[in-house]
Protein backbone atom coordinates (compact mmCIF):
# COMPACT_ATOMS: atom_id res chain seq x y z
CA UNK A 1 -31.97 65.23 111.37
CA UNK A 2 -33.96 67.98 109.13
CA UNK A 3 -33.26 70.49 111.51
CA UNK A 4 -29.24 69.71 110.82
CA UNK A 5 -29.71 69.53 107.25
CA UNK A 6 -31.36 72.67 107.40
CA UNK A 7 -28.95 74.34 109.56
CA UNK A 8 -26.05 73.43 107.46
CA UNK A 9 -27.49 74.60 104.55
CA UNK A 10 -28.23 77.96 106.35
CA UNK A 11 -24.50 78.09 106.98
CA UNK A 12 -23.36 77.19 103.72
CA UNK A 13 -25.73 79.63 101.84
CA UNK A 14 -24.52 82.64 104.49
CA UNK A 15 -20.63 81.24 103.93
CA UNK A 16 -21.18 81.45 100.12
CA UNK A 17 -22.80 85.29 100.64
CA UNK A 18 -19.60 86.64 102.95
CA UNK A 19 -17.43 85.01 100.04
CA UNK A 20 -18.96 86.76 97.30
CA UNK A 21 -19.32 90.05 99.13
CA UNK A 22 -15.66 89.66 99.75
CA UNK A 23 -14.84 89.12 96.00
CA UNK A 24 -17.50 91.89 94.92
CA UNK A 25 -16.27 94.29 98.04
CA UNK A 26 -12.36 93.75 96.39
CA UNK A 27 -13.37 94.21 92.64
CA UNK A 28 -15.94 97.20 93.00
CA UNK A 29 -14.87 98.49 96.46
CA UNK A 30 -17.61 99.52 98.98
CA UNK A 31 -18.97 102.17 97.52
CA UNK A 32 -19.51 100.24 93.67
CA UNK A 33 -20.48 97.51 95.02
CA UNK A 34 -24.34 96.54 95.08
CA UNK A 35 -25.83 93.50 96.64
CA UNK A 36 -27.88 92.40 93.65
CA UNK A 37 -23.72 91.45 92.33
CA UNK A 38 -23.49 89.97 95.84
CA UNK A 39 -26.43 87.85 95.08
CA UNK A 40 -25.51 86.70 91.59
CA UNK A 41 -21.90 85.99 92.72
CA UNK A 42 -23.05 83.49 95.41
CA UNK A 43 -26.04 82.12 93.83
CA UNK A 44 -28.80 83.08 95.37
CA UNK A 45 -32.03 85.69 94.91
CA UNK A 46 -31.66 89.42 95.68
CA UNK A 47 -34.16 88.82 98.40
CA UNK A 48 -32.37 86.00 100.23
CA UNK A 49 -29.20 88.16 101.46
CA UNK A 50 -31.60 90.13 103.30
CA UNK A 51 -32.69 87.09 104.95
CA UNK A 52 -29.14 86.59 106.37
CA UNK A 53 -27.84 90.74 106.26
CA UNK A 54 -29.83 94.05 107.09
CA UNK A 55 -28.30 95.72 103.90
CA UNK A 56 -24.71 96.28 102.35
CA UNK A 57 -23.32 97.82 105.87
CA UNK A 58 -23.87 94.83 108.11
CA UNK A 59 -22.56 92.55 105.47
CA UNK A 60 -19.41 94.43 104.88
CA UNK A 61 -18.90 94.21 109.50
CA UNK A 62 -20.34 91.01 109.48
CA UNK A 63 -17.62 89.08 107.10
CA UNK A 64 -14.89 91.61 108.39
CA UNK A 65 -15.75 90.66 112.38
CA UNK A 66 -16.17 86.96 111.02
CA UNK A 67 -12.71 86.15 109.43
CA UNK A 68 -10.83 88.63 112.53
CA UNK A 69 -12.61 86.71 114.78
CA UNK A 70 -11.00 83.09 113.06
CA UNK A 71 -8.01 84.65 112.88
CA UNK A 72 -7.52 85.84 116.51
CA UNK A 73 -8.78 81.95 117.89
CA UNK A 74 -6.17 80.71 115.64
CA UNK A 75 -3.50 83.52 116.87
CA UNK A 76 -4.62 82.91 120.39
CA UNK A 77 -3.91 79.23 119.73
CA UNK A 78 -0.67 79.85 118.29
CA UNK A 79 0.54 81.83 121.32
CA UNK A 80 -0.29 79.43 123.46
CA UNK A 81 1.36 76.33 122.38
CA UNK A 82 4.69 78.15 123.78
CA UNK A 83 5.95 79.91 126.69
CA UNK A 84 8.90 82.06 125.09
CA UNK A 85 6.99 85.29 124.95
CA UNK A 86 9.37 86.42 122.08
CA UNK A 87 8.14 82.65 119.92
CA UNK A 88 4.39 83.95 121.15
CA UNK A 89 4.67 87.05 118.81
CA UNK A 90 6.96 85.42 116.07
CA UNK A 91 3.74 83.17 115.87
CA UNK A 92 1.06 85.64 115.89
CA UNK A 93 2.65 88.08 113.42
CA UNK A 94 3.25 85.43 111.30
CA UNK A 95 -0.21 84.08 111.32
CA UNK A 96 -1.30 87.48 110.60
CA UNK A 97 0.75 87.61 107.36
CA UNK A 98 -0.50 84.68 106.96
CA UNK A 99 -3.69 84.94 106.83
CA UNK A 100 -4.17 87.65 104.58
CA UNK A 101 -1.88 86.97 102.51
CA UNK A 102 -3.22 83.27 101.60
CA UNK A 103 -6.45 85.85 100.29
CA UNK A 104 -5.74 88.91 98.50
CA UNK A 105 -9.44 89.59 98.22
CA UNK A 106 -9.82 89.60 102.02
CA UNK A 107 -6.72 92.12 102.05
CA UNK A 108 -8.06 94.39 99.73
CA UNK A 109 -11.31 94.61 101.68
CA UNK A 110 -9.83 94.99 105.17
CA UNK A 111 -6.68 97.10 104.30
CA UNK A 112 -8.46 99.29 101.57
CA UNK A 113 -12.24 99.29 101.90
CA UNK A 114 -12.62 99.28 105.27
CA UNK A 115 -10.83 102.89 105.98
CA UNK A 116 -12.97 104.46 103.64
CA UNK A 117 -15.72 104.88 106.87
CA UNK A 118 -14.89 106.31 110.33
CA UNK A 119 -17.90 104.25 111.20
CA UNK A 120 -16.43 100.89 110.01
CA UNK A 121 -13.07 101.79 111.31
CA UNK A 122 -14.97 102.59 114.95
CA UNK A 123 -17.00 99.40 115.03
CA UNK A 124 -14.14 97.06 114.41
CA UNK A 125 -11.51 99.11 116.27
CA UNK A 126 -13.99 98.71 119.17
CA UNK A 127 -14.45 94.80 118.62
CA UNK A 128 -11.83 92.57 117.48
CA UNK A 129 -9.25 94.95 116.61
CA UNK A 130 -8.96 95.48 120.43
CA UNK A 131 -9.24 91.84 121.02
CA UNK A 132 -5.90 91.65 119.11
CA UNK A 133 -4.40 94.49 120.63
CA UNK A 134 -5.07 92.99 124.12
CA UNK A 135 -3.21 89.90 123.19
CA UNK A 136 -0.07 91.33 121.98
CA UNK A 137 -0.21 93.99 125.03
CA UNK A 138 -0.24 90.41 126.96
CA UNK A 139 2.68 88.92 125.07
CA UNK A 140 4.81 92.15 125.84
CA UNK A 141 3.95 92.40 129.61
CA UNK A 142 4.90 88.53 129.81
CA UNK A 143 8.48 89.15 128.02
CA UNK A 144 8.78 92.36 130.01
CA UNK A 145 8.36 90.81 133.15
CA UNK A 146 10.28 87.79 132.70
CA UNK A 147 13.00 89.84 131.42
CA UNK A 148 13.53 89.60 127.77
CA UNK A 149 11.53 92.48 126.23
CA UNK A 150 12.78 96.28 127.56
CA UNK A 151 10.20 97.28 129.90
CA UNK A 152 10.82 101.33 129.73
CA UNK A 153 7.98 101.50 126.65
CA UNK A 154 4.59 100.69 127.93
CA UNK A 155 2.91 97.25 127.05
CA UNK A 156 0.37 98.90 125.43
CA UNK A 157 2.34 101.54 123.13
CA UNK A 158 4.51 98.55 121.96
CA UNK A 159 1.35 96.40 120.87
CA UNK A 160 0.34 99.02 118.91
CA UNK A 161 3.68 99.25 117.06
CA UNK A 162 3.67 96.34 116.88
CA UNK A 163 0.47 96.44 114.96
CA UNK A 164 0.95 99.15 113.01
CA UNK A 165 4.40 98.09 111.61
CA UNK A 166 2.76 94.31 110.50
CA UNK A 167 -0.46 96.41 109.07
CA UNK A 168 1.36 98.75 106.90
CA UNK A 169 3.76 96.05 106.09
CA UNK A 170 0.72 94.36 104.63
CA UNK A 171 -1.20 97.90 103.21
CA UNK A 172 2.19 97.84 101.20
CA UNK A 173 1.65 94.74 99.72
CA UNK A 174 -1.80 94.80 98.83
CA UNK A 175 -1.33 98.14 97.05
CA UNK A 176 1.48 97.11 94.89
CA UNK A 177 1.48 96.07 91.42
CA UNK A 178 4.29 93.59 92.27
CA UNK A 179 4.64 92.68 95.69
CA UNK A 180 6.94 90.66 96.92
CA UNK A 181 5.65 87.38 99.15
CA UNK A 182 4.68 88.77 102.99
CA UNK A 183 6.64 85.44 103.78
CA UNK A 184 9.73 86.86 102.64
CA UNK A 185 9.43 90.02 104.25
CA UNK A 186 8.19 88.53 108.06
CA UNK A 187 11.87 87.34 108.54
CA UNK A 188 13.26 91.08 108.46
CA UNK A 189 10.07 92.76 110.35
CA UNK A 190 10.33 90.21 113.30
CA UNK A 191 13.67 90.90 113.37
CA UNK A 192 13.36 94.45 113.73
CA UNK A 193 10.19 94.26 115.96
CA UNK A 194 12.02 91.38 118.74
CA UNK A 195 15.80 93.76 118.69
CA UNK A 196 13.69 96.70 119.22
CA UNK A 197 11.72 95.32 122.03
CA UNK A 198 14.83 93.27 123.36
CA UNK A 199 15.58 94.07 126.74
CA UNK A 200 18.63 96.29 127.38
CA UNK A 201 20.56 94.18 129.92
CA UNK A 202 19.99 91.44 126.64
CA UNK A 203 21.75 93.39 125.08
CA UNK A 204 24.68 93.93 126.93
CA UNK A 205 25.75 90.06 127.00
């Protein structure tokens, strides 16, 4: 029973810590940020985020793997409580709105702070970045091969349209001073995304 409480606490302490370093990370960026403001912010000593992160680096990947991580279990999920391949990738681009935009902090840090570093950009492009990319490569080959997405652009090059229309659909919105709900503006992208991808002989009925 100890052991449990203590555990628990652990995780709670470390959850606090990635929450403040993604407040601090959004306020100060990466670069103003120091990890004595980490500290205060989630109420702990200076000395006890080293207990949990090596130093400012592997806190900024840790909560950045952490929260992509979630969010590709949950997307995963979401794809697979259908079989229409074009509903699979309504749900995960939606999720993906989603999910950021339900935390502009986290937005900030992964749309913004996280580019600033070829290093960052390498170790999460490598991880669960890819993960992601896999899955809506997946989607596409499905749709292609049953028919209902074109299959004359590779599965791959789609997915990463795909990708890059949703991030910079969000990079928008995070950078404007009055952006309009990512809700609002899913209906249009998926639009444009599924018609693009739409197989021709769809078309022609």
């Amino acid at each position: 029973m100890r052991g449990a409480l203590g555990q628990r606490s652990r995780e709670r302490k470390r959850g606090a810590i990635l929450r403040a370093a993604v407040e601090v990370f959004s306020e100060r960026g990466y670069f103003g940020a120091r990890m004595r403001e980490v500290a205060k912010r989630a109420g702990v000593a200076d000395g006890t985020l080293y207990l949990y992160f090596e130093g400012k680096e592997h806190l900024l990947v840790s909560l950045l793997e952490e929260h992509a991580r979630a969010f590709l279990k949950r997307a995963r999920q979401d794809a697979a409580e259908c079989d229409d391949p074009r509903e699979k990738l309504r749900r995960v681009v939606e999720r993906h709105l989603a999910s950021l935009e339900n935390d502009r902090a986290l937005a900030r840090v992964f749309q913004i702070e996280l580019r600033h570093s070829r290093r960052f950009l390498r170790q999460v492009a490598r991880g669960q970045v890819a993960a992601y990319l896999q899955l809506l490569q997946e989607i596409i080959e499905q749709g292609a091969a049953g028919g209902c997405f074109r299959a004359d652009v590779p599965a791959e090059v789609a997915a990463r349209a795909v990708f890059g229309a949703v991030d910079e659909l969000i990079t928008a919105w995070v950078l404007a001073s009055r952006p309009k709900p990512l809700a609002e503006q899913s209906g249009p992208l998926l639009r444009l995304l599924l018609e693009g991808l739409e197989a021709h002989e769809r078309r022609k009925r």
